[in-house]
C-alpha atoms as a PDB file:
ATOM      1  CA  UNK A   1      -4.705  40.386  -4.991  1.00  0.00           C
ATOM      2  CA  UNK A   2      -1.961  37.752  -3.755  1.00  0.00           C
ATOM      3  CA  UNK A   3      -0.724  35.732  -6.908  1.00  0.00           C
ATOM      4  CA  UNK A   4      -0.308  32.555  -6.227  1.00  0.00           C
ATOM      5  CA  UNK A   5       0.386  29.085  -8.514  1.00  0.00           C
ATOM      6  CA  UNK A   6      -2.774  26.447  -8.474  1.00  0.00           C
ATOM      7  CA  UNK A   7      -2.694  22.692  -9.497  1.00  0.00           C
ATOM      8  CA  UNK A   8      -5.484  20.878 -10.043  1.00  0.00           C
ATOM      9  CA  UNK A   9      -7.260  18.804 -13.085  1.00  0.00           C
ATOM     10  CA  UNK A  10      -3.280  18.155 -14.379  1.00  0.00           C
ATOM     11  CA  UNK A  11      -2.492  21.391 -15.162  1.00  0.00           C
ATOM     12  CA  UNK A  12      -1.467  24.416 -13.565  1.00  0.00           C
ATOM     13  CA  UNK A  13      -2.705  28.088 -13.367  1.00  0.00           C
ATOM     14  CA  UNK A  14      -1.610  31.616 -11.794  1.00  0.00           C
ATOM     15  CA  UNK A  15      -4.956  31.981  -9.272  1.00  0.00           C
ATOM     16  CA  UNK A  16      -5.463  35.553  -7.505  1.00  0.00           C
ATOM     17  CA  UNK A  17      -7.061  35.370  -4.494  1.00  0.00           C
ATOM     18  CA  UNK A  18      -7.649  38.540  -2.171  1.00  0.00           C
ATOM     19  CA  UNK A  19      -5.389  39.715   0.201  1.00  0.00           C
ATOM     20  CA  UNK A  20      -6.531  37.617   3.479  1.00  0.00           C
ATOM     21  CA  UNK A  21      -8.304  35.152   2.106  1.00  0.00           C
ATOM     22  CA  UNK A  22      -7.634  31.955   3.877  1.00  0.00           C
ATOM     23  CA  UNK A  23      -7.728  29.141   1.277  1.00  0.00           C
ATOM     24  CA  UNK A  24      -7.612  26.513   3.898  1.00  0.00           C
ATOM     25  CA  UNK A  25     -11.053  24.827   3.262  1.00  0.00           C
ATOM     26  CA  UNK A  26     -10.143  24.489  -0.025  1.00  0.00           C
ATOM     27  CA  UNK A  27      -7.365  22.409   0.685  1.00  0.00           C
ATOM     28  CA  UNK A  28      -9.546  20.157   2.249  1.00  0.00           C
ATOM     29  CA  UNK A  29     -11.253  19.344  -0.925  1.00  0.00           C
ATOM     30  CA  UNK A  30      -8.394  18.505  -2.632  1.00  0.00           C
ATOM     31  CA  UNK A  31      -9.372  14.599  -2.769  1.00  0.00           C
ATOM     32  CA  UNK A  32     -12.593  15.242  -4.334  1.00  0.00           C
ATOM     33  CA  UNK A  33     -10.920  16.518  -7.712  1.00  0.00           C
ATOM     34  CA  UNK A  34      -8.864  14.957 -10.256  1.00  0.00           C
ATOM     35  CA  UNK A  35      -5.828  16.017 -10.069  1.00  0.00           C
ATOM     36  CA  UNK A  36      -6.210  17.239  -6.610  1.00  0.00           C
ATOM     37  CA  UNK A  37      -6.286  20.983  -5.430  1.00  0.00           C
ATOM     38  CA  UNK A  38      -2.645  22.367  -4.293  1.00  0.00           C
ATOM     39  CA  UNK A  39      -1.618  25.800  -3.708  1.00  0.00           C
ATOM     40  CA  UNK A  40       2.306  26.660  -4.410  1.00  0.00           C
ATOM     41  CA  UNK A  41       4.493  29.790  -5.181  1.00  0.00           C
ATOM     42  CA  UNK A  42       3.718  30.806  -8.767  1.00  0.00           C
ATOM     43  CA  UNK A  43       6.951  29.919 -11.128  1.00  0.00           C
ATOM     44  CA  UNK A  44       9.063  32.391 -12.620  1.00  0.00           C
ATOM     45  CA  UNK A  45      10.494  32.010 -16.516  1.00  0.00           C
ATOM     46  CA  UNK A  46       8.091  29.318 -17.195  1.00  0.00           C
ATOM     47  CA  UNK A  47       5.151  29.897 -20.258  1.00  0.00           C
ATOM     48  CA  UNK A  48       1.962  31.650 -19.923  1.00  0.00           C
ATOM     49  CA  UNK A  49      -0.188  30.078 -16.873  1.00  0.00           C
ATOM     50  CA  UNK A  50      -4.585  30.785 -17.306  1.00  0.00           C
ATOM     51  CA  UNK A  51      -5.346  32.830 -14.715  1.00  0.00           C
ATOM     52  CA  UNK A  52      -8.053  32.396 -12.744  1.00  0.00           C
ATOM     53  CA  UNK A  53      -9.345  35.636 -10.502  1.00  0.00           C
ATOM     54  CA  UNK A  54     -11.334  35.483  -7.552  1.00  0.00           C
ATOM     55  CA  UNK A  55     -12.866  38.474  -5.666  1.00  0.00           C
ATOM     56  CA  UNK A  56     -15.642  38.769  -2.918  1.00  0.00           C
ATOM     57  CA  UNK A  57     -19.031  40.519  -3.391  1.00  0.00           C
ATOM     58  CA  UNK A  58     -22.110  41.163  -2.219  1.00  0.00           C
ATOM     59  CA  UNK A  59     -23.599  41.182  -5.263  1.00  0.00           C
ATOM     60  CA  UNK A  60     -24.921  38.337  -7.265  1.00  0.00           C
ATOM     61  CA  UNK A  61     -21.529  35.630  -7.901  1.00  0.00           C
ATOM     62  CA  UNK A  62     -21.237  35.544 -11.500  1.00  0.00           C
ATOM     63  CA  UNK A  63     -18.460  34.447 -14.250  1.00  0.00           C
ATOM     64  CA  UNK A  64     -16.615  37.280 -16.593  1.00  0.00           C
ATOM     65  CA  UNK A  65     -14.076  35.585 -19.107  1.00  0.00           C
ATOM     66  CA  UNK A  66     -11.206  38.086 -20.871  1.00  0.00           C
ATOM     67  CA  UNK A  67      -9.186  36.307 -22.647  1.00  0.00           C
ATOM     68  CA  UNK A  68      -7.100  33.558 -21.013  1.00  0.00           C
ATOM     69  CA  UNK A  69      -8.537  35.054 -17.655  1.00  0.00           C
ATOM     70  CA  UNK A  70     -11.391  33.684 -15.875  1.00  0.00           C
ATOM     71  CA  UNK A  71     -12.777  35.886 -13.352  1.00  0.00           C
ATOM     72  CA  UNK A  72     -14.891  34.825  -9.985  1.00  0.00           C
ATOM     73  CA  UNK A  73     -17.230  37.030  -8.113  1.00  0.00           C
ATOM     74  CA  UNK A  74     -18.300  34.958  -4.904  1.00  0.00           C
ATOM     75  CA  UNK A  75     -20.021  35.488  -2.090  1.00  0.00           C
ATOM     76  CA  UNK A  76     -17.594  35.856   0.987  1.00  0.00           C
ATOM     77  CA  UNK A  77     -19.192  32.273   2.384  1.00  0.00           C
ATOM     78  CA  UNK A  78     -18.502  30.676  -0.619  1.00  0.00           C
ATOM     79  CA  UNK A  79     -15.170  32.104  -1.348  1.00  0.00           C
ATOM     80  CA  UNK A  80     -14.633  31.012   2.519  1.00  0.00           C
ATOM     81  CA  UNK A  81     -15.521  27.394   1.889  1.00  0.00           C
ATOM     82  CA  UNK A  82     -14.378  24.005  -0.448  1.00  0.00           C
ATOM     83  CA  UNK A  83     -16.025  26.075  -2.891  1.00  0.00           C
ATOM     84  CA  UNK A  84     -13.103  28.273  -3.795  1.00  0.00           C
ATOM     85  CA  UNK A  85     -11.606  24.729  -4.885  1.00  0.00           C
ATOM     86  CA  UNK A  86     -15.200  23.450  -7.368  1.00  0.00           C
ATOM     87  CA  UNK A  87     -14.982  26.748  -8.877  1.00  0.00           C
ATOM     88  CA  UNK A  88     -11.592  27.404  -9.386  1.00  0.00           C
ATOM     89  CA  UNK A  89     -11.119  23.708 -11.251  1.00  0.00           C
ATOM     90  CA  UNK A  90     -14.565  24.134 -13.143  1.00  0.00           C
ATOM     91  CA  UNK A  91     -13.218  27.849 -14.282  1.00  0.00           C
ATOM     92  CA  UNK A  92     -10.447  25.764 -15.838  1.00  0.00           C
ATOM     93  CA  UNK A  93     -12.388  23.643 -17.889  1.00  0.00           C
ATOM     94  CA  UNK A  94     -11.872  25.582 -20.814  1.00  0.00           C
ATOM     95  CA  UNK A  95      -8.073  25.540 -20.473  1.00  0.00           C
ATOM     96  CA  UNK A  96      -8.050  21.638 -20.190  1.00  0.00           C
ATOM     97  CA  UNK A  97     -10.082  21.329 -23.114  1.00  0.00           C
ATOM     98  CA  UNK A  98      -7.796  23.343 -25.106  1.00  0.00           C
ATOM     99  CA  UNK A  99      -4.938  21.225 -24.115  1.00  0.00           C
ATOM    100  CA  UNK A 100      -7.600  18.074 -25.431  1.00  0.00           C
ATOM    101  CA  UNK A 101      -8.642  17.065 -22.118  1.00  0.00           C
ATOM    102  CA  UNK A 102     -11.601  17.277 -20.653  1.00  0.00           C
ATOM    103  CA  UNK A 103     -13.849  16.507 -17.394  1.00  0.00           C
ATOM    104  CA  UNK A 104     -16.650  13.689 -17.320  1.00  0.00           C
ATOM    105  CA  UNK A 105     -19.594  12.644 -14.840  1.00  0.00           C
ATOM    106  CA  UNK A 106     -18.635   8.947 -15.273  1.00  0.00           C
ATOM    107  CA  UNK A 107     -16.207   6.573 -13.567  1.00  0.00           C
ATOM    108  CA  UNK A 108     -12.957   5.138 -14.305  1.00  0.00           C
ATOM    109  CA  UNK A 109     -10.981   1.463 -14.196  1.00  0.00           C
ATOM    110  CA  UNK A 110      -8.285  -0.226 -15.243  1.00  0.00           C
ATOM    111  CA  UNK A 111      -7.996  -3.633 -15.993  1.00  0.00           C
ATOM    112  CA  UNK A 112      -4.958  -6.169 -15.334  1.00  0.00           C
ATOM    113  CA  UNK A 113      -3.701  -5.772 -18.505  1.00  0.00           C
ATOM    114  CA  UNK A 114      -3.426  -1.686 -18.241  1.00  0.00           C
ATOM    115  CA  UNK A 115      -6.586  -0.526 -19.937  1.00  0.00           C
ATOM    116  CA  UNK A 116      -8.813   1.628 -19.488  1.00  0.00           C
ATOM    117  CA  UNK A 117     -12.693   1.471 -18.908  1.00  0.00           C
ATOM    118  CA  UNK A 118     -15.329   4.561 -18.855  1.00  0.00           C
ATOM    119  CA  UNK A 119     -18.118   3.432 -17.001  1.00  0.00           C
ATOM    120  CA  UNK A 120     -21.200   6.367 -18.088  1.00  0.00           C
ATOM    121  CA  UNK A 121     -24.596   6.500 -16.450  1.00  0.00           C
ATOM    122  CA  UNK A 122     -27.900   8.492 -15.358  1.00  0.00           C
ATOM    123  CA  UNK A 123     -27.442   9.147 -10.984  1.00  0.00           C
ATOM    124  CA  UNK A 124     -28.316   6.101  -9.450  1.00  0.00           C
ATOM    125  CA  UNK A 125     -27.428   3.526 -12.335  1.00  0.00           C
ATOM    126  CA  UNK A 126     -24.772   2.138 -10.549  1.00  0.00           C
ATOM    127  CA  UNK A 127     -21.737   3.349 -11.601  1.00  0.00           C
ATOM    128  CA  UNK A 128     -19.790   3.469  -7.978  1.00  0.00           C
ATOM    129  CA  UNK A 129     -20.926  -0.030  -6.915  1.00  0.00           C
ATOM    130  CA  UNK A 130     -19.725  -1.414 -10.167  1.00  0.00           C
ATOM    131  CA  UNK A 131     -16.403   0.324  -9.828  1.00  0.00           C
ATOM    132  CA  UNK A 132     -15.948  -0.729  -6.821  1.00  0.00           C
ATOM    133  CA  UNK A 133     -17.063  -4.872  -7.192  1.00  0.00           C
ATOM    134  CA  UNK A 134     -14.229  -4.268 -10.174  1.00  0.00           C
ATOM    135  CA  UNK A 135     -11.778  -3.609  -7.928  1.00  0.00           C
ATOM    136  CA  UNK A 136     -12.438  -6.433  -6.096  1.00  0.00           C
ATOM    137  CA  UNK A 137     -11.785  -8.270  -9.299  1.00  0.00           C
ATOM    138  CA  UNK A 138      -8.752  -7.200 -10.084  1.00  0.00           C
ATOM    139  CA  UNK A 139      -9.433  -3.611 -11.795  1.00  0.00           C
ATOM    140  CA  UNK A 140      -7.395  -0.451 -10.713  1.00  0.00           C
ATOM    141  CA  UNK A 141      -9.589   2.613  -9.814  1.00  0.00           C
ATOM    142  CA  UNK A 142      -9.411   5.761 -11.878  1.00  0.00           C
ATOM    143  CA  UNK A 143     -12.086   7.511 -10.907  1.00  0.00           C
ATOM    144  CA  UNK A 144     -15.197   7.699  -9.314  1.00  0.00           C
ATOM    145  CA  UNK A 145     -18.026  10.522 -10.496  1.00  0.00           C
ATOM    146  CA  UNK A 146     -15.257  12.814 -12.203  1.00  0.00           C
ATOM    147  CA  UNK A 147     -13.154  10.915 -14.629  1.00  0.00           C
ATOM    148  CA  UNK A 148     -10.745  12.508 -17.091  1.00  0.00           C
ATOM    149  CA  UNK A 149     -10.713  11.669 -20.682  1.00  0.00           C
ATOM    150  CA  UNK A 150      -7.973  13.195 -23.043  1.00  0.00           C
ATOM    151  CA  UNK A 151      -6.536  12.885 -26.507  1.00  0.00           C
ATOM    152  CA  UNK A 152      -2.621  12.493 -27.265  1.00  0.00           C
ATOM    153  CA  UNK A 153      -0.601  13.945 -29.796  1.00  0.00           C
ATOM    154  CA  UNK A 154      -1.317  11.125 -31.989  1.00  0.00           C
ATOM    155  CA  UNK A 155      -4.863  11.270 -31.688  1.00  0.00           C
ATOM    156  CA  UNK A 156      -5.177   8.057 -29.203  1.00  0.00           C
ATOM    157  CA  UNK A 157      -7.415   8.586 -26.462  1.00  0.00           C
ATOM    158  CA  UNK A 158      -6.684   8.032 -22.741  1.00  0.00           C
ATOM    159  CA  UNK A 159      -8.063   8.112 -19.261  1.00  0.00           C
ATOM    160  CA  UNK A 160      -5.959  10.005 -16.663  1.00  0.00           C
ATOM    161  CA  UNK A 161      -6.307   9.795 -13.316  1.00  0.00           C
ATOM    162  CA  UNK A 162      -9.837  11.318 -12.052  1.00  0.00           C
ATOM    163  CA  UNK A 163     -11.412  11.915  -7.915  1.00  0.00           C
ATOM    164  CA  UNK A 164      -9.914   9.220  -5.870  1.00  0.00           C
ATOM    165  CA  UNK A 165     -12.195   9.476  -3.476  1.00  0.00           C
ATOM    166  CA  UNK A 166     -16.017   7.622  -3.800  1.00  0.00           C
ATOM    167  CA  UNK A 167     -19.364   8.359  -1.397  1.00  0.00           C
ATOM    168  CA  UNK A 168     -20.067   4.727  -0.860  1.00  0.00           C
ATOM    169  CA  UNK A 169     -24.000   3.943   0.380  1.00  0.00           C
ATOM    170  CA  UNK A 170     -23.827   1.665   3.832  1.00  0.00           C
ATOM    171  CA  UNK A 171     -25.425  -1.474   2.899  1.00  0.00           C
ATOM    172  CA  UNK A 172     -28.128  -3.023   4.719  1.00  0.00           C
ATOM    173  CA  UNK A 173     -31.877  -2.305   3.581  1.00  0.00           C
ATOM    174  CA  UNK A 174     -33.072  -0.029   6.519  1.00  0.00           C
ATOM    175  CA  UNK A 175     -29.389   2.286   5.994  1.00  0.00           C
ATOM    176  CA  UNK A 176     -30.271   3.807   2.698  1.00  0.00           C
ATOM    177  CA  UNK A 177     -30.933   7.060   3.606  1.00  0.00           C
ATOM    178  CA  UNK A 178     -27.739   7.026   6.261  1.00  0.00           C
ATOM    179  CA  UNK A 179     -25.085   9.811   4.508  1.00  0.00           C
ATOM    180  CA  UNK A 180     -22.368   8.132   2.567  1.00  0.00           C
ATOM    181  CA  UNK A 181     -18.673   8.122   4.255  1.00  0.00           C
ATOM    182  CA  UNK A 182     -16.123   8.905   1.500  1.00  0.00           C
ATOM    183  CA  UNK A 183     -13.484   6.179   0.932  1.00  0.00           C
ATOM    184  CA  UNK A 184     -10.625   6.588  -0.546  1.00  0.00           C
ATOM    185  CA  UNK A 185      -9.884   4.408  -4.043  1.00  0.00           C
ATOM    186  CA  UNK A 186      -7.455   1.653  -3.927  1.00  0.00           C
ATOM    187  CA  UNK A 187      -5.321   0.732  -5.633  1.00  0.00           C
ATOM    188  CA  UNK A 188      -5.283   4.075  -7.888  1.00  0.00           C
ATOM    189  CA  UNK A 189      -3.968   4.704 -11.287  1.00  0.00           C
ATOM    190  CA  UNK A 190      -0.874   7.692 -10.984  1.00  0.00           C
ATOM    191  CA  UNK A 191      -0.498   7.919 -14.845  1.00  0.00           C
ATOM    192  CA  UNK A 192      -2.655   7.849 -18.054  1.00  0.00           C
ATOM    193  CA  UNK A 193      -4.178   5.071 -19.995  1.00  0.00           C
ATOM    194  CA  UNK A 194      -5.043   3.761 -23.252  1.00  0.00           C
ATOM    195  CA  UNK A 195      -8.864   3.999 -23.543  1.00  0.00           C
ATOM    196  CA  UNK A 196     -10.046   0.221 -24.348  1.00  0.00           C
ATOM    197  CA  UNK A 197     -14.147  -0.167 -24.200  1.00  0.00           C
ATOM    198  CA  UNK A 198     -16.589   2.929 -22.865  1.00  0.00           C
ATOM    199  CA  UNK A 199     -19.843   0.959 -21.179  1.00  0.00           C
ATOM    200  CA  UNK A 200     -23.029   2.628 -20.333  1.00  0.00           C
ATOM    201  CA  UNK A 201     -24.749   1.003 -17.460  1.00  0.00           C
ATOM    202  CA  UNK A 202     -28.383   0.418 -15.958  1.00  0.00           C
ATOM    203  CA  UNK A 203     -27.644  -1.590 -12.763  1.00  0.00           C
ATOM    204  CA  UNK A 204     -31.550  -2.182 -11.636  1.00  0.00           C
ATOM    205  CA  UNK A 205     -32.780  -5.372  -9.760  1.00  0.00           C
ATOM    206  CA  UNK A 206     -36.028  -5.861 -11.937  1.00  0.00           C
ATOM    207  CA  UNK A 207     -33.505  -6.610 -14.843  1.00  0.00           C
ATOM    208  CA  UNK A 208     -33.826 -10.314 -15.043  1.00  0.00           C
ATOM    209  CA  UNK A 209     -30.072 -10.929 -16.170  1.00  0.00           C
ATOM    210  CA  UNK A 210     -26.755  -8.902 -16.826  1.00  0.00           C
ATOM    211  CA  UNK A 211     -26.521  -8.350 -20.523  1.00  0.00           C
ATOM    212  CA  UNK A 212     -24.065  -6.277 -22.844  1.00  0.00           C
ATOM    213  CA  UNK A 213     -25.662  -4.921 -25.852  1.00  0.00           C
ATOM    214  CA  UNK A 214     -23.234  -2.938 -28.442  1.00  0.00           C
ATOM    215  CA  UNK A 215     -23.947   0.586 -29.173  1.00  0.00           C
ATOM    216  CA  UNK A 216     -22.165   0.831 -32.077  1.00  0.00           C
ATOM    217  CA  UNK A 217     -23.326   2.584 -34.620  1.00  0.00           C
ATOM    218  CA  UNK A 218     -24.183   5.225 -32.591  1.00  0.00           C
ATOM    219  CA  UNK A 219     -28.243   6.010 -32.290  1.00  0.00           C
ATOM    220  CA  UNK A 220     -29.247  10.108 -32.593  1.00  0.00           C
ATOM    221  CA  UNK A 221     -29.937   9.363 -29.202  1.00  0.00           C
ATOM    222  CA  UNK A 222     -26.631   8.220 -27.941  1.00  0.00           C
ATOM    223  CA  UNK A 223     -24.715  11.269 -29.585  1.00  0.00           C
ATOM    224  CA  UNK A 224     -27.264  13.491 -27.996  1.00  0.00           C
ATOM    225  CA  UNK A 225     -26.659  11.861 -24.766  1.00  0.00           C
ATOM    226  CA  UNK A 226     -22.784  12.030 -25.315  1.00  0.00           C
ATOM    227  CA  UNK A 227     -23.009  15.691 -26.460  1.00  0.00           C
ATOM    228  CA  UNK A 228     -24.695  16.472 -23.210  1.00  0.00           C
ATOM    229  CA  UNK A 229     -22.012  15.037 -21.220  1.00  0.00           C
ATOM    230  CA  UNK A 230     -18.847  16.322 -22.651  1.00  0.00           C
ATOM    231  CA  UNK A 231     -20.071  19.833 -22.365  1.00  0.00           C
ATOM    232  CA  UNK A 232     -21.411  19.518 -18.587  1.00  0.00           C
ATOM    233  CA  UNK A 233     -18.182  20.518 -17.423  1.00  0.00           C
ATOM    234  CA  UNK A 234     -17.502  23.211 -19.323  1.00  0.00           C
ATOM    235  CA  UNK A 235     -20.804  24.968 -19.007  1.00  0.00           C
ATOM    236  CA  UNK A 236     -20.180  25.082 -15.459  1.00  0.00           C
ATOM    237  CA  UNK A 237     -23.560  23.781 -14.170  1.00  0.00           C
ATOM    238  CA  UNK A 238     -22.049  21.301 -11.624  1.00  0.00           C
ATOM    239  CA  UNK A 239     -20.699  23.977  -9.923  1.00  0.00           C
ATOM    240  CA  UNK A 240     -22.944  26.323  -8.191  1.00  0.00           C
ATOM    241  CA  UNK A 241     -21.203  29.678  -7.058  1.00  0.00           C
ATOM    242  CA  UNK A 242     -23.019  30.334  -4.044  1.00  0.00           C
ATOM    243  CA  UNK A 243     -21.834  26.770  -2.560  1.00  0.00           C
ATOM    244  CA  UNK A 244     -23.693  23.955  -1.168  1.00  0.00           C
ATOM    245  CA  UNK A 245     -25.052  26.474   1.379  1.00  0.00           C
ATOM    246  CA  UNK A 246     -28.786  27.356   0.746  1.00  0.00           C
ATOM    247  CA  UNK A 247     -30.588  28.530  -2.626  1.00  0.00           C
ATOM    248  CA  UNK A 248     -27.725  27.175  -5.425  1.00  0.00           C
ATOM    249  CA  UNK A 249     -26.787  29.743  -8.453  1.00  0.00           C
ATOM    250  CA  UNK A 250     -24.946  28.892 -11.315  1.00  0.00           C
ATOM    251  CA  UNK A 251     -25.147  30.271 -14.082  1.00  0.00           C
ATOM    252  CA  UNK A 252     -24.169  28.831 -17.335  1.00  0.00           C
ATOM    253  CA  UNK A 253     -20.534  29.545 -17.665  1.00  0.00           C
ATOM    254  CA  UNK A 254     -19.355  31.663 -20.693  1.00  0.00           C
ATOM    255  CA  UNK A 255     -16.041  29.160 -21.315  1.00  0.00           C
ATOM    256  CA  UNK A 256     -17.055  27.762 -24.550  1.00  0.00           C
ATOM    257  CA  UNK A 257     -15.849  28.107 -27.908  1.00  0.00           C
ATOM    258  CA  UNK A 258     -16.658  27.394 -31.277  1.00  0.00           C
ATOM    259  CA  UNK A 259     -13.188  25.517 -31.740  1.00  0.00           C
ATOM    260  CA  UNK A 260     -13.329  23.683 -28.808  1.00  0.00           C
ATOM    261  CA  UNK A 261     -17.559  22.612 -29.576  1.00  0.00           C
ATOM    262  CA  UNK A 262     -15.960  21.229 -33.085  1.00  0.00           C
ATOM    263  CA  UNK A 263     -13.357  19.228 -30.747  1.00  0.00           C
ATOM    264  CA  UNK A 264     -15.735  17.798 -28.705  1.00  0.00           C
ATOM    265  CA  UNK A 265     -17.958  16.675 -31.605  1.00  0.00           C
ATOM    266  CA  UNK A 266     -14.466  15.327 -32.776  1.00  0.00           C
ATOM    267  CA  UNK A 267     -14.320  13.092 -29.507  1.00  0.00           C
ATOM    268  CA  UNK A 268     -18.081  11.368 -30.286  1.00  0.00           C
ATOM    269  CA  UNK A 269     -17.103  10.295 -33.675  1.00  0.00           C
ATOM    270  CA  UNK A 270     -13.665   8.857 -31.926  1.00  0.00           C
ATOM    271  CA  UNK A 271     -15.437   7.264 -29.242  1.00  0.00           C
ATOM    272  CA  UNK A 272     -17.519   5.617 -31.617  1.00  0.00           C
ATOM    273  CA  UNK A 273     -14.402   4.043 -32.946  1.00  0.00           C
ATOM    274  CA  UNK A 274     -14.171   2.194 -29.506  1.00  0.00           C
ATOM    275  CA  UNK A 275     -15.892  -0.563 -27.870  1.00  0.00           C
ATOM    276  CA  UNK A 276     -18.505   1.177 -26.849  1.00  0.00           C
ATOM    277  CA  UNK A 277     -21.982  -1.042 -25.113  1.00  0.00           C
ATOM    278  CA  UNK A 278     -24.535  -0.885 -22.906  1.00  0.00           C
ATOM    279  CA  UNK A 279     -24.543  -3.012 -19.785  1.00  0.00           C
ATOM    280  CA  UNK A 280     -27.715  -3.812 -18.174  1.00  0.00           C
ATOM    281  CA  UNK A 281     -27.855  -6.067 -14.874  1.00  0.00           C
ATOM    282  CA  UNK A 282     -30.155  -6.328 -11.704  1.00  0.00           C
ATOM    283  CA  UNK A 283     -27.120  -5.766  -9.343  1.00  0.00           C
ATOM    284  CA  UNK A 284     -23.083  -4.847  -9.298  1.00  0.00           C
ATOM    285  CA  UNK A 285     -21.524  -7.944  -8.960  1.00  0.00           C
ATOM    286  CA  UNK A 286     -23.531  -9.525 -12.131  1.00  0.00           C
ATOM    287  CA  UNK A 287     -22.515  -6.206 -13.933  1.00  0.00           C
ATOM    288  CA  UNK A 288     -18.970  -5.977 -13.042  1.00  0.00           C
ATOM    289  CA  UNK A 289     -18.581  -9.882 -14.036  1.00  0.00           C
ATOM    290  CA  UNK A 290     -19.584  -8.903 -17.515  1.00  0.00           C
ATOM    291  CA  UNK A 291     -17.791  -6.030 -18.254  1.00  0.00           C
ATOM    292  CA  UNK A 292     -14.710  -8.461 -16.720  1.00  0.00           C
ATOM    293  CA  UNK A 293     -15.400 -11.455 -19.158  1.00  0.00           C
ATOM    294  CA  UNK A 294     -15.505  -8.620 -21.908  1.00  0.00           C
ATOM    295  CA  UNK A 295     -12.703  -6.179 -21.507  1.00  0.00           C
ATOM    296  CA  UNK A 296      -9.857  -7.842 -19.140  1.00  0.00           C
END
């Protein structure tokens, strides 16, 4: 194994990768992760790093967890591939939520005035094209389908800087099933923000009119929904560990504790604390006016 020092979802870990191994493609998903995905000499004299282990089988890939050591088995394709970077930030999940952050499937933006907004939805409800028509608005990005939400010291929650990258759907009627070029975000928030207002959106054109309903208190429904989503991450099911490349596998990832499944129960009840609404409109701009009349 050749020890090596990786950054990526703000923290770093010692990652051993075998001898050989050319982590090139991985590089080249470094946009396409919070916090990027950068390879450097692994420091000397500093604390404890995770480590995260990677080997290549022929086997079935699976996910063995000893301690602060997460070990890969992948496929020699997939180990090959941007999928060395997916798997080595989801196998950190559990050492970002122990340091009370923690991965969402949601977007991210900023208003003028330095606050943050957590856009959540279902695929498809709109989340990008709202994120985006807020940037035209005035709003700083902070992510777009991986968005970072954390808690300080003093128990204030924040949004740090998520993917800065967003798969954008060509307009035009007959182009919807063209793929979508990845843009890159900008502007883009470089350091964390107070959390102002979370908004869950349903961007649909047979809604007559954009409307914000509050959420607040939440319904069993909502906390279900929001129990579902914290977790996603660090059950590992976004990330499949034979790659994009044919049948996907993925396990559920064996990351989760008791302590950290009290924490995250911890985070509904704070988020509930927030401005927290529903936004429904028939299209982005109508949305993203809203949520701008409401939070900025």
């Amino acid at each position: 194994m050749s020890p090596a020092a990786v950054a990526t979802g703000h923290l770093t870990a010692a990652l051993e990768l075998p001898e050989g191994l050319d982590a090139g493609p991985a590089l080249t998903a470094a946009d396409r992760l919070p916090g990027g995905w950068n390879l450097a000499p692994l420091p000397t004299g500093s604390e404890p790093l995770p480590v995260v282990g990677v080997s290549v089988a022929d086997t079935a890939p699976e996910v063995t967890v000893t301690g602060s050591r997460v070990q890969l088995s992948l496929t020699e394709r997939a180990a090959r591939s941007a999928t060395l970077a997916y798997t080595t930030y989801t196998a950190l999940e559990r050492a970002r939520q122990e340091r009370h952050m923690l991965t969402l499937h949601a977007n991210a933006a900023v208003t003028p005035s330095g606050r943050g907004v957590l856009l959540l939805g279902n695929k498809g409800a709109g989340k990008t094209s709202v994120t985006l028509a807020l940037g035209e608005r005035g709003f700083t990005h902070a992510g777009d389908d991986l968005s970072i939400l954390a808690e300080d010291d003093a128990g204030e929650l924040q949004l740090l800087p998520g993917k800065a990258t967003a798969a954008v759907r060509p307009k035009g009627a007959r182009r919807w099933q063209d793929p979508k070029p990845v843009i890159k975000l900008a502007p883009f928030v470089r350091h964390p923000v107070p959390l102002a207002a979370v908004v869950r959106l349903t961007v649909h054109p047979a809604v007559p009119s954009a409307v914000l309903v509050p959420a607040t208190p939440f319904s069993a429904n909502e906390q279900l929904r929001l129990h579902e989503a914290l977790a996603r991450y660090i059950s590992g099911i976004p990330t499949p560990l034979t790659g994009p490349a044919g049948a996907p596998y993925g396990p559920v990832w064996p990351l989760d504790t008791p302590h950290l499944a009290r924490w995250r129960t911890h985070l509904v009840a704070r988020l509930e604390q927030h401005p927290y609404a529903y936004v429904y409109a028939p299209d982005a701009d109508s949305a993203a006016d809203l949520i701008t009349r409401e939070y900025a």
